[in-house]
N, C-alpha and C. Protein backbone atom coordinates (compact mmCIF):
# COMPACT_ATOMS: atom_id res chain seq x y z
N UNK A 1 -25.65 9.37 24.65
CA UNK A 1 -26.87 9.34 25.42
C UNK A 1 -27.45 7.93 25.34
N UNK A 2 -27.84 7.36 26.43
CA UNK A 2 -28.35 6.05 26.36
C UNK A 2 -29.49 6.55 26.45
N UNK A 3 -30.31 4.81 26.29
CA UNK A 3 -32.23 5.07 25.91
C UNK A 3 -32.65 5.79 27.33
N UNK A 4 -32.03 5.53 28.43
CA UNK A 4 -32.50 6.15 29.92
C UNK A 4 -32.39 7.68 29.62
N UNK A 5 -32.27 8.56 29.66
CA UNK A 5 -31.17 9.04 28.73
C UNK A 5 -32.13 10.19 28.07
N UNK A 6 -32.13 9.29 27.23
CA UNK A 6 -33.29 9.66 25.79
C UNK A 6 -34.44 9.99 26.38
N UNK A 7 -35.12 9.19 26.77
CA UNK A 7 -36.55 8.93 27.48
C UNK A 7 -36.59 9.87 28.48
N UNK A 8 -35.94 10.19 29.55
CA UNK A 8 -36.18 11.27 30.21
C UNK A 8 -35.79 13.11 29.41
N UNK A 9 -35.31 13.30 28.49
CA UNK A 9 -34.92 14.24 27.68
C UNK A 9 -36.17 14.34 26.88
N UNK A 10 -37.17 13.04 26.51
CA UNK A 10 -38.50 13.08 25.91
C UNK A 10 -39.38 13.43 26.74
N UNK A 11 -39.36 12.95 27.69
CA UNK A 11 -40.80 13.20 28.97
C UNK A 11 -40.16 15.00 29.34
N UNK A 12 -39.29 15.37 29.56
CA UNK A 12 -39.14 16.52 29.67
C UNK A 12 -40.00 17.90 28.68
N UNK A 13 -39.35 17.39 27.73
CA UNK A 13 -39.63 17.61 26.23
C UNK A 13 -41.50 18.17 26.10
N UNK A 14 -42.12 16.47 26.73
CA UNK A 14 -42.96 16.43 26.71
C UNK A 14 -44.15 17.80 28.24
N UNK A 15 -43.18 17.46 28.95
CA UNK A 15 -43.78 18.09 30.16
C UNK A 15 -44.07 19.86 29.70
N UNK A 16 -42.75 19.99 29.46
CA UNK A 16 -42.12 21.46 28.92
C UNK A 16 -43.10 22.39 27.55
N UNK A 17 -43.35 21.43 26.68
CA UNK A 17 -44.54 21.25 25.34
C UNK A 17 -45.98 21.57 25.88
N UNK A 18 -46.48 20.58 26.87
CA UNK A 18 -47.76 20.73 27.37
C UNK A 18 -47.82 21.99 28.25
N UNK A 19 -46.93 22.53 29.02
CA UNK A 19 -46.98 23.88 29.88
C UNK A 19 -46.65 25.08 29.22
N UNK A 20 -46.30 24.99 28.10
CA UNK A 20 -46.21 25.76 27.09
C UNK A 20 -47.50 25.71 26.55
N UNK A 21 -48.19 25.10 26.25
CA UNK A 21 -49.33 25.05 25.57
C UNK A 21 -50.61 25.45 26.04
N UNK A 22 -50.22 25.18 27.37
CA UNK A 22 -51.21 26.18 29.17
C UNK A 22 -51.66 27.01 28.84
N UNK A 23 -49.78 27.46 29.17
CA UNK A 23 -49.47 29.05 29.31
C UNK A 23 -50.50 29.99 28.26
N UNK A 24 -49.99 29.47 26.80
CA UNK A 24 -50.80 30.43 25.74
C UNK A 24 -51.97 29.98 25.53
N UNK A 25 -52.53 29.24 26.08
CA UNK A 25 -54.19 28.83 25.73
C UNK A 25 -54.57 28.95 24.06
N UNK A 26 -54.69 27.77 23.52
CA UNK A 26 -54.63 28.08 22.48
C UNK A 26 -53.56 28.23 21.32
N UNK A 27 -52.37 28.74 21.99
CA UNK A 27 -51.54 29.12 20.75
C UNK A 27 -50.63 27.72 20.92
N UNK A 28 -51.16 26.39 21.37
CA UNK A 28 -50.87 25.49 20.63
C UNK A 28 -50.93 24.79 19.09
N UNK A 29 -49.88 23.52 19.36
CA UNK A 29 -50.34 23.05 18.00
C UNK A 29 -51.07 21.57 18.40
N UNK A 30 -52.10 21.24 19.32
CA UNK A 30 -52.08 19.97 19.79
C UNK A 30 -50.93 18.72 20.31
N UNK A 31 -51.36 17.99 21.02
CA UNK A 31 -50.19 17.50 22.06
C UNK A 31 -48.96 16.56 20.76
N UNK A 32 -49.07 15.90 20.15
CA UNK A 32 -47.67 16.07 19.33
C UNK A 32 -46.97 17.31 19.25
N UNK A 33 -47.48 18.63 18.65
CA UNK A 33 -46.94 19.57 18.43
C UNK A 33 -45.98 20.17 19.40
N UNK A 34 -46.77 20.13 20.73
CA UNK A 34 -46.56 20.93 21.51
C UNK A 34 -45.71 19.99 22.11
N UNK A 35 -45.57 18.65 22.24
CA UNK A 35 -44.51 18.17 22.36
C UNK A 35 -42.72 18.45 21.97
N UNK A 36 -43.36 18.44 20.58
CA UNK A 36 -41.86 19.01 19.60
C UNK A 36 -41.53 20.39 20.11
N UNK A 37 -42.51 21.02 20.21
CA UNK A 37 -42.01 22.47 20.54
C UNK A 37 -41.13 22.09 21.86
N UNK A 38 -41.54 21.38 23.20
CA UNK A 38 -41.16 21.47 24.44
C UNK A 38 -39.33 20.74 23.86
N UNK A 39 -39.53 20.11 22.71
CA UNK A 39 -37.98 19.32 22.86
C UNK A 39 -37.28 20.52 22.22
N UNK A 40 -37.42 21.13 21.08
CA UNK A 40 -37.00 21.88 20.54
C UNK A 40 -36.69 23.47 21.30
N UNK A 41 -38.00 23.13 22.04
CA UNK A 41 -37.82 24.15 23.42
C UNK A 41 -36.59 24.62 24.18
N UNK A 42 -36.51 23.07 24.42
CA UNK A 42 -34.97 23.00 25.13
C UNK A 42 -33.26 23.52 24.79
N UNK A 43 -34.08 23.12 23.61
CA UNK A 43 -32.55 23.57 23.06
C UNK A 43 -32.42 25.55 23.12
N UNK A 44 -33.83 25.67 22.64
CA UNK A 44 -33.79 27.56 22.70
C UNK A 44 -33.59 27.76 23.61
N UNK A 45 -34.36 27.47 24.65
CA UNK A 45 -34.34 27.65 26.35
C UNK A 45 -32.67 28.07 26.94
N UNK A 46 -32.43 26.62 26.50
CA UNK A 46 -31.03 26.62 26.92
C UNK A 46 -29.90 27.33 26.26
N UNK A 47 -30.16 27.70 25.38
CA UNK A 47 -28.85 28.71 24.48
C UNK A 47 -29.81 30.19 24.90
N UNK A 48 -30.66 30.62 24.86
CA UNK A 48 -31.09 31.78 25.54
C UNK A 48 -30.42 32.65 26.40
N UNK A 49 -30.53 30.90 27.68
CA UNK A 49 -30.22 31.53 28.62
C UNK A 49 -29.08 31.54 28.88
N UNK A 50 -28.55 30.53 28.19
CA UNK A 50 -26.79 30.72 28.02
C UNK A 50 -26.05 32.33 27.61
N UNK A 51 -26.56 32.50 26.42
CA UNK A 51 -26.60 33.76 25.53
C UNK A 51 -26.65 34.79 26.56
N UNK A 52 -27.71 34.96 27.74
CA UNK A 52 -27.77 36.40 28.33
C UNK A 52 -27.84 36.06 29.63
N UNK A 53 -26.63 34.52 29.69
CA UNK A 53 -26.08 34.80 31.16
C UNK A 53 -27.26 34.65 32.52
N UNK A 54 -28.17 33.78 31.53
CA UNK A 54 -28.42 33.62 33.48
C UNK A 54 -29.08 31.85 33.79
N UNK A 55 -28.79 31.87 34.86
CA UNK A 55 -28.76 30.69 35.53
C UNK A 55 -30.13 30.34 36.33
N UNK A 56 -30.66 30.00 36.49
CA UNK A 56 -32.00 29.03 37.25
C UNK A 56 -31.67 28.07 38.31
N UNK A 57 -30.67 27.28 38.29
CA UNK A 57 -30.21 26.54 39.34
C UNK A 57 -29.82 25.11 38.25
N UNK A 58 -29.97 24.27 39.39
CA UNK A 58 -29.80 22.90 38.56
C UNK A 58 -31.01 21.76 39.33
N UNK A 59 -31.16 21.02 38.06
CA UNK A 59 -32.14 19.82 38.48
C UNK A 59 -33.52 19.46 37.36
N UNK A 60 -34.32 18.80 37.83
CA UNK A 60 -35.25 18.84 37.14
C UNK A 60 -36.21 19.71 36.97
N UNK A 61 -36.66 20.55 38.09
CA UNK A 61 -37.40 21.49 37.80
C UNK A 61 -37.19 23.06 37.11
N UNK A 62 -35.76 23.06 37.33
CA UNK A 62 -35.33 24.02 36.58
C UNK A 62 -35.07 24.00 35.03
N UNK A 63 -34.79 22.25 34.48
CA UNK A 63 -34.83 21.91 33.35
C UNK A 63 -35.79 21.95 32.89
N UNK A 64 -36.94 21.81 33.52
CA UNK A 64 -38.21 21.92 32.53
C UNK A 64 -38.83 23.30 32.94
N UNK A 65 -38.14 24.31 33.12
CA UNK A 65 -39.21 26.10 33.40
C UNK A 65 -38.11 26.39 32.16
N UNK A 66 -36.91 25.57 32.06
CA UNK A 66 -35.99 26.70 31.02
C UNK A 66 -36.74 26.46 29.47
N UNK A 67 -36.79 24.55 29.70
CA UNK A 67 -37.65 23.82 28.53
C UNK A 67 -38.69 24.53 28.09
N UNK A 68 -40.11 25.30 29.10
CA UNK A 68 -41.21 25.35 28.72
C UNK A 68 -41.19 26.87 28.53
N UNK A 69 -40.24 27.56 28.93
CA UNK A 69 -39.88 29.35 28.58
C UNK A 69 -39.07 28.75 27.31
N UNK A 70 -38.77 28.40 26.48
CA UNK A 70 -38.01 28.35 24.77
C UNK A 70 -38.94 27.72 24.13
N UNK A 71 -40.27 26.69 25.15
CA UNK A 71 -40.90 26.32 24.01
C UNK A 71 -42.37 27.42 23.60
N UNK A 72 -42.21 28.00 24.53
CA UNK A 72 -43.03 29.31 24.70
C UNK A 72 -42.85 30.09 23.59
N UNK A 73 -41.24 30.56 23.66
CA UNK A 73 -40.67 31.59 22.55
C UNK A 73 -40.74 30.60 20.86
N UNK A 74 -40.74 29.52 21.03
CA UNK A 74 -40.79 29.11 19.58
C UNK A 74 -42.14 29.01 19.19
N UNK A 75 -43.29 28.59 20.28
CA UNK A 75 -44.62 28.70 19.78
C UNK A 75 -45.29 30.45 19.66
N UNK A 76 -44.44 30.79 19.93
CA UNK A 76 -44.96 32.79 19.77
C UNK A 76 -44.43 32.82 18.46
N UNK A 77 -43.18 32.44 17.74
CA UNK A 77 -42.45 32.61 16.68
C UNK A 77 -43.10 31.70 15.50
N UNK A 78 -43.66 30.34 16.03
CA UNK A 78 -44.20 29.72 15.37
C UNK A 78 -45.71 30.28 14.96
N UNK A 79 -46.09 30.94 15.90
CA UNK A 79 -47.44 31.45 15.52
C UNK A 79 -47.78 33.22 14.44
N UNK A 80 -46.94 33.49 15.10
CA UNK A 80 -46.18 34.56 14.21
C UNK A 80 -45.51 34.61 12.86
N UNK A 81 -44.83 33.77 12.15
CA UNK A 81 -45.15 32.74 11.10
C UNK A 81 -46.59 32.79 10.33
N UNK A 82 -47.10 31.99 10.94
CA UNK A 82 -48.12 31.07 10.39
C UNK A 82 -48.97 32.65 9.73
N UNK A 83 -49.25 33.26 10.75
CA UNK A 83 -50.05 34.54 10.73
C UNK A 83 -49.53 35.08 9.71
N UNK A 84 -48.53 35.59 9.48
CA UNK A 84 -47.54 36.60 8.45
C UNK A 84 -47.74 35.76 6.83
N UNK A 85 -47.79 34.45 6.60
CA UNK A 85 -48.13 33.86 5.30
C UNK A 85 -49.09 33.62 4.80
């Protein structure tokens, strides 16, 4: 992966983090956080939907609804956590 590369995989990351953070009003962790979640997002997002077989299309906008649905599921898991300790 070059820095071009990188940088758009971050702004994604980033896009994906903040619409996640919308969505649950609140069940953010502020915009770093919710950043990490949107990158880390991605990766759930994407093995998810790998896992149960389904497809969205291809491009950017589909990369960042898969991004901001895993960073969704890790900030529900993450909050769920926090609550339980």
């Amino acid at each position: 992966m070059d820095l071009t590369g990188l940088v758009i995989f971050l702004l994604i990351g980033a896009v994906a983090g903040w619409l996640a953070g919308v969505i649950l009003k609140g069940g953010g962790f502020g915009l770093v956080g919710n950043i990490v979640a949107g990158v880390v997002g991605s990766f759930v997002g994407g093995w998810l939907f790998k896992t149960m077989g389904i497809s969205i299309g291809s491009g950017i906008v589909s990369t960042i609804l898969t991004a901001a649905i895993g960073a969704i599921v890790v900030l529900l898991v993450v909050g769920l956590l926090r609550r339980a300790a």
